[in-house]
Protein backbone atom coordinates (compact mmCIF):
# COMPACT_ATOMS: atom_id res chain seq x y z
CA UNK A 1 85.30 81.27 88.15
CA UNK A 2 81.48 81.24 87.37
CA UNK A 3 80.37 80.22 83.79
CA UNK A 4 79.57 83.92 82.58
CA UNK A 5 80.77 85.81 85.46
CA UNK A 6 82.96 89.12 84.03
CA UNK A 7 86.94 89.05 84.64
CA UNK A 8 87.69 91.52 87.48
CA UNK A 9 90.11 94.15 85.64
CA UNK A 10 92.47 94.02 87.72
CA UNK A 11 92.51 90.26 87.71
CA UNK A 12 94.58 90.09 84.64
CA UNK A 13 97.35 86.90 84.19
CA UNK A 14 97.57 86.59 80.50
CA UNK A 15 98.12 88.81 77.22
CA UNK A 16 94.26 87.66 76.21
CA UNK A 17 93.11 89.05 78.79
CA UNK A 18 95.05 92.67 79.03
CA UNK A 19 93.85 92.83 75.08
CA UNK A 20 90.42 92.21 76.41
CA UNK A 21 91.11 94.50 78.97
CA UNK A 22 92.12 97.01 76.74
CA UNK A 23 89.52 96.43 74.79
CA UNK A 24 86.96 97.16 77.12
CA UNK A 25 88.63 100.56 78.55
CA UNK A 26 88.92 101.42 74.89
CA UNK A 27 85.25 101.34 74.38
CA UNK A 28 84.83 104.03 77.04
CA UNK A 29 85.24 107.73 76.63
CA UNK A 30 88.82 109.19 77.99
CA UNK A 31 87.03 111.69 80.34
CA UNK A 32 85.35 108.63 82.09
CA UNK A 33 88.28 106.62 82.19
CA UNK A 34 89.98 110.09 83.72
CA UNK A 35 87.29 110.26 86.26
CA UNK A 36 87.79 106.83 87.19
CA UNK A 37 91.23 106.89 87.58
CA UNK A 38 90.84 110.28 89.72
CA UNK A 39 88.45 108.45 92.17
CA UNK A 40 91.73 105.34 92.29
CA UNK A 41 94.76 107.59 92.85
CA UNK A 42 94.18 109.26 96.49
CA UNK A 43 96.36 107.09 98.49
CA UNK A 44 99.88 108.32 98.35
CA UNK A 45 101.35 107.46 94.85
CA UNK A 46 101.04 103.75 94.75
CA UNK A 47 97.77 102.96 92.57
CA UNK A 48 99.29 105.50 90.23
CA UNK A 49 102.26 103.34 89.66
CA UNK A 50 100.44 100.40 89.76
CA UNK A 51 97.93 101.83 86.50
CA UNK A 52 101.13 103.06 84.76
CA UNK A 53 103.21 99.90 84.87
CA UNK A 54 99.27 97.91 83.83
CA UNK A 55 99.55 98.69 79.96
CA UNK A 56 100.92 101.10 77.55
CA UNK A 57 97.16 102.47 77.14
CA UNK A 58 96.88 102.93 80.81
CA UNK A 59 100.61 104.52 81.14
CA UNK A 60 99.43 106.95 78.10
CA UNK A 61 96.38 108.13 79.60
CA UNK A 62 99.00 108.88 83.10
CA UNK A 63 100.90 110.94 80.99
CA UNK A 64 98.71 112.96 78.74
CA UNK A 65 96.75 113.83 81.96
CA UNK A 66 98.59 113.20 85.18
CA UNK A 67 95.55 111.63 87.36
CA UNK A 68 97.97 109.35 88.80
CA UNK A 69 100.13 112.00 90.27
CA UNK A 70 97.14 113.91 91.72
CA UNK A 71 98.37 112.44 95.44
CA UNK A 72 101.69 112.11 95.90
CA UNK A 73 104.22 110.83 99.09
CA UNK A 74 107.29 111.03 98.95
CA UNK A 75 109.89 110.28 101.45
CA UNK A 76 113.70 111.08 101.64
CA UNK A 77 115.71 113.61 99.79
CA UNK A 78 117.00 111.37 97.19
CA UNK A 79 113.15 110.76 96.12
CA UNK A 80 112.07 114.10 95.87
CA UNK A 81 114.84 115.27 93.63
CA UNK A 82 114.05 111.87 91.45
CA UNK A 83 110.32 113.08 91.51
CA UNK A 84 111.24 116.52 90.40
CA UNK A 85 113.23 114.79 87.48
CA UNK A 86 110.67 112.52 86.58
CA UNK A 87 107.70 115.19 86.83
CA UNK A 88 109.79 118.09 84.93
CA UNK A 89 109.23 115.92 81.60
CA UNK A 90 105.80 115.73 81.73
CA UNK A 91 103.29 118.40 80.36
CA UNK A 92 100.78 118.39 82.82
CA UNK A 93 102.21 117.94 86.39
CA UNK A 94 98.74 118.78 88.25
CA UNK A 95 99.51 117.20 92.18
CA UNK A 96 96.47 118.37 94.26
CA UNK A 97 97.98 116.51 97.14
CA UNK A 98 101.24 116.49 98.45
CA UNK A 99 103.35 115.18 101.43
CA UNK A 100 106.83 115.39 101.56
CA UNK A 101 109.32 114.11 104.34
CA UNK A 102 112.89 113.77 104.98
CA UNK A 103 114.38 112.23 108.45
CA UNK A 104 118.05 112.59 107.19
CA UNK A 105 119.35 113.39 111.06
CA UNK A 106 122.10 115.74 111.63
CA UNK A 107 121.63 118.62 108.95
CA UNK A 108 122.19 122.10 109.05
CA UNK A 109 119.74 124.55 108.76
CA UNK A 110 120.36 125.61 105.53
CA UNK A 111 121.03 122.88 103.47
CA UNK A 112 120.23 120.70 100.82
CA UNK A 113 116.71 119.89 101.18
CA UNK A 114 115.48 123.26 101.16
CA UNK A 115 116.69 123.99 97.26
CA UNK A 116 115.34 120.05 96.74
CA UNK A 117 111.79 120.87 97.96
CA UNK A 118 111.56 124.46 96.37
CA UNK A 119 113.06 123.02 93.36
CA UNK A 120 109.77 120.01 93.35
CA UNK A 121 107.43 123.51 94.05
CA UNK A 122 108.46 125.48 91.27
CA UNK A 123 107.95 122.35 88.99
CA UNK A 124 104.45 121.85 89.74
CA UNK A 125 101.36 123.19 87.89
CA UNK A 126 100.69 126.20 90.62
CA UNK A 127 96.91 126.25 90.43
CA UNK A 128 96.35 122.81 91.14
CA UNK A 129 97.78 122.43 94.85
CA UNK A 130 95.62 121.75 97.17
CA UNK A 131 97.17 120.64 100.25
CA UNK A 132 100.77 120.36 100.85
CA UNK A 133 102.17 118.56 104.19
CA UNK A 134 105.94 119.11 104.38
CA UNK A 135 107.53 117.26 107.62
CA UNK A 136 111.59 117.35 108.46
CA UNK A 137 113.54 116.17 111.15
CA UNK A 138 113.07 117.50 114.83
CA UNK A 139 116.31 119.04 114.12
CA UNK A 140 115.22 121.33 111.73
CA UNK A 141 112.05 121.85 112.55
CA UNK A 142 112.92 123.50 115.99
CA UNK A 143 116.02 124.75 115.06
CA UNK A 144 116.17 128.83 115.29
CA UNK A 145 115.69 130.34 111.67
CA UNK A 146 116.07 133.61 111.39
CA UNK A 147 114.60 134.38 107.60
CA UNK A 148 115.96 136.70 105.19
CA UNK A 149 114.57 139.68 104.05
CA UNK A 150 113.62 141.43 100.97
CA UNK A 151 115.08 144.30 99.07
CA UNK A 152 112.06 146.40 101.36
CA UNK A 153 113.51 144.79 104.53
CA UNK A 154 110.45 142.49 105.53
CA UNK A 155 110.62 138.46 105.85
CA UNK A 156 110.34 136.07 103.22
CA UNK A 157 107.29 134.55 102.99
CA UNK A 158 106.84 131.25 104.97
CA UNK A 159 106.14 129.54 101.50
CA UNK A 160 107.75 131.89 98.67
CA UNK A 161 105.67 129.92 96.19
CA UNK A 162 102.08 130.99 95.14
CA UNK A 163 99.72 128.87 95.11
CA UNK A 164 96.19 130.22 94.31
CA UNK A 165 94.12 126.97 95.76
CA UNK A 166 96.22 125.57 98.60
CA UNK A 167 93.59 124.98 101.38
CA UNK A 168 95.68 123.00 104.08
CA UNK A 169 99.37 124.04 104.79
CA UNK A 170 101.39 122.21 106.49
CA UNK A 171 105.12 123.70 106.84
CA UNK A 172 107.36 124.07 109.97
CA UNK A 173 109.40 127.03 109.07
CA UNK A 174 109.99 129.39 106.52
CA UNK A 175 111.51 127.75 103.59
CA UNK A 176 113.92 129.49 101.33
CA UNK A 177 116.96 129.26 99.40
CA UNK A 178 119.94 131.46 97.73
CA UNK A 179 118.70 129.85 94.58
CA UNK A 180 115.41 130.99 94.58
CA UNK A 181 114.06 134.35 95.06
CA UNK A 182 113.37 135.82 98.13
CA UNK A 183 109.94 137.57 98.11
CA UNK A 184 107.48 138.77 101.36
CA UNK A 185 104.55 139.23 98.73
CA UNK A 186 103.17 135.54 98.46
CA UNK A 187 99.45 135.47 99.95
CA UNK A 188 97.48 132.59 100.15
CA UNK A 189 94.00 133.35 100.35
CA UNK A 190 92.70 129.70 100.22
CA UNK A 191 94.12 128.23 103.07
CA UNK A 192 91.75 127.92 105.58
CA UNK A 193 94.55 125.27 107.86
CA UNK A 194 97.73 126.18 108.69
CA UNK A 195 99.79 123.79 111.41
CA UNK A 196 103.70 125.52 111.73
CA UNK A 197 106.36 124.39 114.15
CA UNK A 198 108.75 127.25 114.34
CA UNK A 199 107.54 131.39 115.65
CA UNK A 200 108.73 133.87 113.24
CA UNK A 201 109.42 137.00 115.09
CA UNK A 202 106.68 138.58 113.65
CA UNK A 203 103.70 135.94 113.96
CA UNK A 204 100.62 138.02 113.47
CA UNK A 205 101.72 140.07 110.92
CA UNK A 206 102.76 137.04 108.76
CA UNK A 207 99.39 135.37 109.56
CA UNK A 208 97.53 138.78 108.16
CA UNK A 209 99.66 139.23 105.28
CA UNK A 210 99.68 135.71 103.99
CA UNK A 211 97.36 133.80 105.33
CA UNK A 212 94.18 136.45 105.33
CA UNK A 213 91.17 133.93 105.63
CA UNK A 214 93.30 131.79 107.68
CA UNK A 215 90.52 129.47 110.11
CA UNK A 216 92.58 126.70 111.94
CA UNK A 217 96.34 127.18 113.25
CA UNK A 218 98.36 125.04 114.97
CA UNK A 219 101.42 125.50 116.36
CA UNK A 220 104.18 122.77 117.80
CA UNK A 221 106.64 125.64 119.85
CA UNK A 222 109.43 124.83 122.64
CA UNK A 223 107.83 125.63 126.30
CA UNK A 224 111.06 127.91 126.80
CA UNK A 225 114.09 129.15 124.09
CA UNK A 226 113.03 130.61 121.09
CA UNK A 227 109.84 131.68 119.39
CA UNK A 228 108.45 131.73 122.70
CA UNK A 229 108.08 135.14 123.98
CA UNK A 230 106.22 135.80 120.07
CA UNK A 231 103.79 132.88 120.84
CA UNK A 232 102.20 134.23 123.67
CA UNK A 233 102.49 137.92 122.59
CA UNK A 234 100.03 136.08 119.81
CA UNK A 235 98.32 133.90 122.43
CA UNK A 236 97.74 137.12 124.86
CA UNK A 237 96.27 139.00 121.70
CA UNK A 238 94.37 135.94 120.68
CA UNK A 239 92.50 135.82 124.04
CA UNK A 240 91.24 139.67 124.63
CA UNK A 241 87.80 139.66 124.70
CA UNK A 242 87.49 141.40 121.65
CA UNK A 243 87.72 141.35 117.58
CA UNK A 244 90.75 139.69 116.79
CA UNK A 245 93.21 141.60 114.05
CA UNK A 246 92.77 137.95 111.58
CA UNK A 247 88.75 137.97 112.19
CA UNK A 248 88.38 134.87 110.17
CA UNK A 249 90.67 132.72 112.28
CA UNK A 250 87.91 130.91 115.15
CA UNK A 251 90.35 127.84 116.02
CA UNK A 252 94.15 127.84 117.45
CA UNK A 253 95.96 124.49 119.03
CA UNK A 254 99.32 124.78 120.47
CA UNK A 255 101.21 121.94 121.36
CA UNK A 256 103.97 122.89 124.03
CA UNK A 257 107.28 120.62 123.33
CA UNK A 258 110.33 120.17 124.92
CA UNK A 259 113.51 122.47 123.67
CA UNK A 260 115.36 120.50 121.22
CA UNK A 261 118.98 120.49 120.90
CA UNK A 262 121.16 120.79 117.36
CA UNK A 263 121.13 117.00 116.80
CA UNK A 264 116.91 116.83 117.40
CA UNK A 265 117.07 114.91 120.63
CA UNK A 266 115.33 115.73 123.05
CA UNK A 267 116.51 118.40 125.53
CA UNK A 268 113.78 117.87 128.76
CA UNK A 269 112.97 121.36 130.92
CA UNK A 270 111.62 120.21 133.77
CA UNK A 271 109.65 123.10 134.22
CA UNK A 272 105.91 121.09 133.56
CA UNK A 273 106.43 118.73 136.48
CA UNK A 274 103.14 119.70 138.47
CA UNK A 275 100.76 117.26 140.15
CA UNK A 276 97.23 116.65 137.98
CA UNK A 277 96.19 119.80 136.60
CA UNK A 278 98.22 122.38 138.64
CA UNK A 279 100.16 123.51 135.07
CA UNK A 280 96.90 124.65 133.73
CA UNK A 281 97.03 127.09 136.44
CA UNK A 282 100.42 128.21 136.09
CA UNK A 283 99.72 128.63 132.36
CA UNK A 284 95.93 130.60 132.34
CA UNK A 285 97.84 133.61 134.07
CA UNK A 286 100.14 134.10 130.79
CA UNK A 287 96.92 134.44 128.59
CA UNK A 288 94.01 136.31 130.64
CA UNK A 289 93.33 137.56 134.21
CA UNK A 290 91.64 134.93 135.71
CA UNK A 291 90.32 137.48 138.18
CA UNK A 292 88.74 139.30 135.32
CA UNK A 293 86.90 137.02 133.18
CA UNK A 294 84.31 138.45 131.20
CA UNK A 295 80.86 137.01 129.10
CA UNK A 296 83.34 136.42 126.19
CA UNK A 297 85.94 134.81 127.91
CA UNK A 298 85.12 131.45 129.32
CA UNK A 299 87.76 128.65 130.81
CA UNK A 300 86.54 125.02 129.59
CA UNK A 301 86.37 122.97 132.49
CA UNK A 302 85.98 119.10 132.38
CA UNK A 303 84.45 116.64 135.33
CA UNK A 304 87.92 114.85 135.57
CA UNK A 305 91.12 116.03 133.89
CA UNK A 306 94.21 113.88 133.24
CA UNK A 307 97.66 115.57 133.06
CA UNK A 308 97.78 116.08 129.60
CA UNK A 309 94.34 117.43 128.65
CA UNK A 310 94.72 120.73 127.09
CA UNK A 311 93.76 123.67 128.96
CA UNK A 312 91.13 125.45 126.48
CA UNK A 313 89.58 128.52 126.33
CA UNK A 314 86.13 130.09 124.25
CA UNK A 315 86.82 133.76 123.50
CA UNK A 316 84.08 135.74 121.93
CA UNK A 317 83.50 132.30 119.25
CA UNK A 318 87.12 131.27 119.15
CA UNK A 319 88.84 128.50 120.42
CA UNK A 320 92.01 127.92 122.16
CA UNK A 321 93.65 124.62 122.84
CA UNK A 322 96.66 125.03 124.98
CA UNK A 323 98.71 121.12 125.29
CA UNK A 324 101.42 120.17 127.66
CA UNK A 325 104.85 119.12 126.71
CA UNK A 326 104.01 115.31 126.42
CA UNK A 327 106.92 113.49 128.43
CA UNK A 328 109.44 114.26 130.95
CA UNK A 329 111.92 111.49 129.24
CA UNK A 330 114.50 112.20 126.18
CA UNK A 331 113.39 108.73 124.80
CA UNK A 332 109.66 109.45 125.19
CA UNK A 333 109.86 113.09 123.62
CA UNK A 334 111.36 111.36 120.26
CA UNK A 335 108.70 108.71 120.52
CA UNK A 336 105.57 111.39 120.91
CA UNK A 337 107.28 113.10 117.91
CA UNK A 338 107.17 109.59 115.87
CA UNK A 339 103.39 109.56 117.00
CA UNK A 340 102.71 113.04 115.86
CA UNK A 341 104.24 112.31 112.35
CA UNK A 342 102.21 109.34 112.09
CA UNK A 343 99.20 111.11 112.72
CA UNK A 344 100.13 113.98 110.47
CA UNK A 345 100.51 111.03 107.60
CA UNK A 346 97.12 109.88 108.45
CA UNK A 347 95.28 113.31 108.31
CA UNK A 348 96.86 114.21 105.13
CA UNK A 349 95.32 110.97 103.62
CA UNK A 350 91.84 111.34 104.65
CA UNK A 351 92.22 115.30 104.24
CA UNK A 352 91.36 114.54 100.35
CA UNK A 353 87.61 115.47 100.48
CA UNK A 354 88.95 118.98 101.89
């Protein structure tokens, strides 16, 4: 190293140098050091483990604020509940960021997992969430879930936690469990994305109840089984040439997949197998009259279209991106889903700046 060039601080090999280290951290306010850390921990846990396990003045500035838990992965039941324990002893537990998964095949639908995650959510310091990614197995995600009610007979909410500054939710079904309360009364008036991969049977009245200033949905729904007579009764409502009943919501994606059987594989309906672009025009009849288009209703048309561009619509300002089912092959219908989890994982990192 350069005669009078500074030590890198996280080029540390001896005790002199953490003690200078220290040193030099100690010589700078706590609310810098904070902000410093803050701008290091938005990857998925990692740096935050790396600062705590640096020095005991580094662990004790972790714990008296929790910047290194503000983004957080986890992966596998096992880890969340160890998460939960961990977190529970700390008295600031302020995650902005969160991304759970758990590819344990061959569950039920109500199981385990559901009292883990709800159990990590009720831990948490509530007006600090910001976005929270939650990703199971194809099993459960497309399994049929028919949610309880509450004592006034309407459906649980699809996330029976409040949190006052979620922005970006990402959930595939309603969550509950007999451990929790049930309640239909959780709004979320924050989130502005919401991507779901199950239809409750009463899709537009959850969206206005909970999600009021909802902007962006998407939706990952079976082609045929259930759910899918409710997602075009939304789609057909979406794309009337006139005010929509969620006014703030300007952008919906659906992503047509395969029916999935109780073990998540793949269960292929060959009902998509058209040459080029014939499905869009099997599908536009199921959303508008093509024979009665209007100035607000417009069909996007492209100068060449592969088989799996979307068909997409413009209705009066919104959107609407309708996708095919993205394989006609068990093995490539698990790999697509692989691909869409990946991307999910990639999103929710750079989705910090949201």
């Amino acid at each position: 190293m350069d005669g009078g060039a500074e030590l890198p601080l996280h080029v540390v090999y001896t005790d002199e140098h953490y003690t200078i280290a220290n040193m030099i951290i100690s010589s700078i306010p706590v609310e810098l050091v904070i902000a410093i850390f803050s701008l290091a921990c938005t990857d998925d846990g990692q740096t935050g483990c790396a600062l705590n396990a640096t020095s005991k003045m580094f662990r004790d500035i972790c714990l008296s604020s929790s910047v290194d838990l503000q983004c957080i992965g986890i992966h596998g039941a096992v880890k969340i509940q160890h998460f939960t324990e961990v977190i529970s002893q700390r008295e600031h537990r302020r995650v902005s960021t969160l991304f759970l998964s758990d590819e344990t095949p061959n569950r039920g639908v109500d199981f385990e997992i559901s009292r883990l995650i709800l159990a990590l959510l009720h831990t948490l310091s509530r007006p600090y969430l910001r976005i929270l990614h939650v990703y199971m197995t194809t099993a459960q995600r497309f399994g049929s879930r028919s949610p309880p009610t509450d004592n006034l007979g309407l459906s649980v909410a699809w996330l029976p936690v409040d949190f006052s500054s979620l922005v970006d939710l990402h959930l595939s079904h309603h969550i509950h469990h007999s451990s929790f309360p049930y309640t239909s009364t959780t709004t979320f008036p924050a989130v502005r994305s919401l991507h779901i991969q199950s239809i409750p049977p009463d899709l537009i009245t959850m969206l206005e109840r909970e999600f009021p200033n909802l902007v962006n949905l998407t939706v990952d729904g079976p082609q045929l089984g259930y759910g899918t007579v409710e997602l075009f009764h939304f789609l057909e409502e979406y794309c009337l040439p006139e005010p929509f009943s969620l006014p703030s919501l300007s952008s919906v994606v659906v992503r047509l997949t395969h029916m999935m059987d109780t073990r998540g594989r793949g269960q292929v309906v060959r009902t998509w197998n058209f040459e080029k672009d014939e499905w869009r025009d099997v599908m536009l009849p199921s959303l508008i009259d093509p024979n009665d288009l209007s100035d607000q209703v417009r069909v996007v048309h492209r100068d060449v279209y592969r088989k799996q561009d979307p068909l997409e619509l413009e209705i009066d300002g919104r959107t609407l991106a309708v996708h095919p089912p993205p394989a006609d092959d068990t093995a490539e219908v698990d790999l697509e889903m692989t691909a869409r989890y990946d991307v999910d994982g990639a999103l929710w990192r750079a989705g910090n700046d949201l």
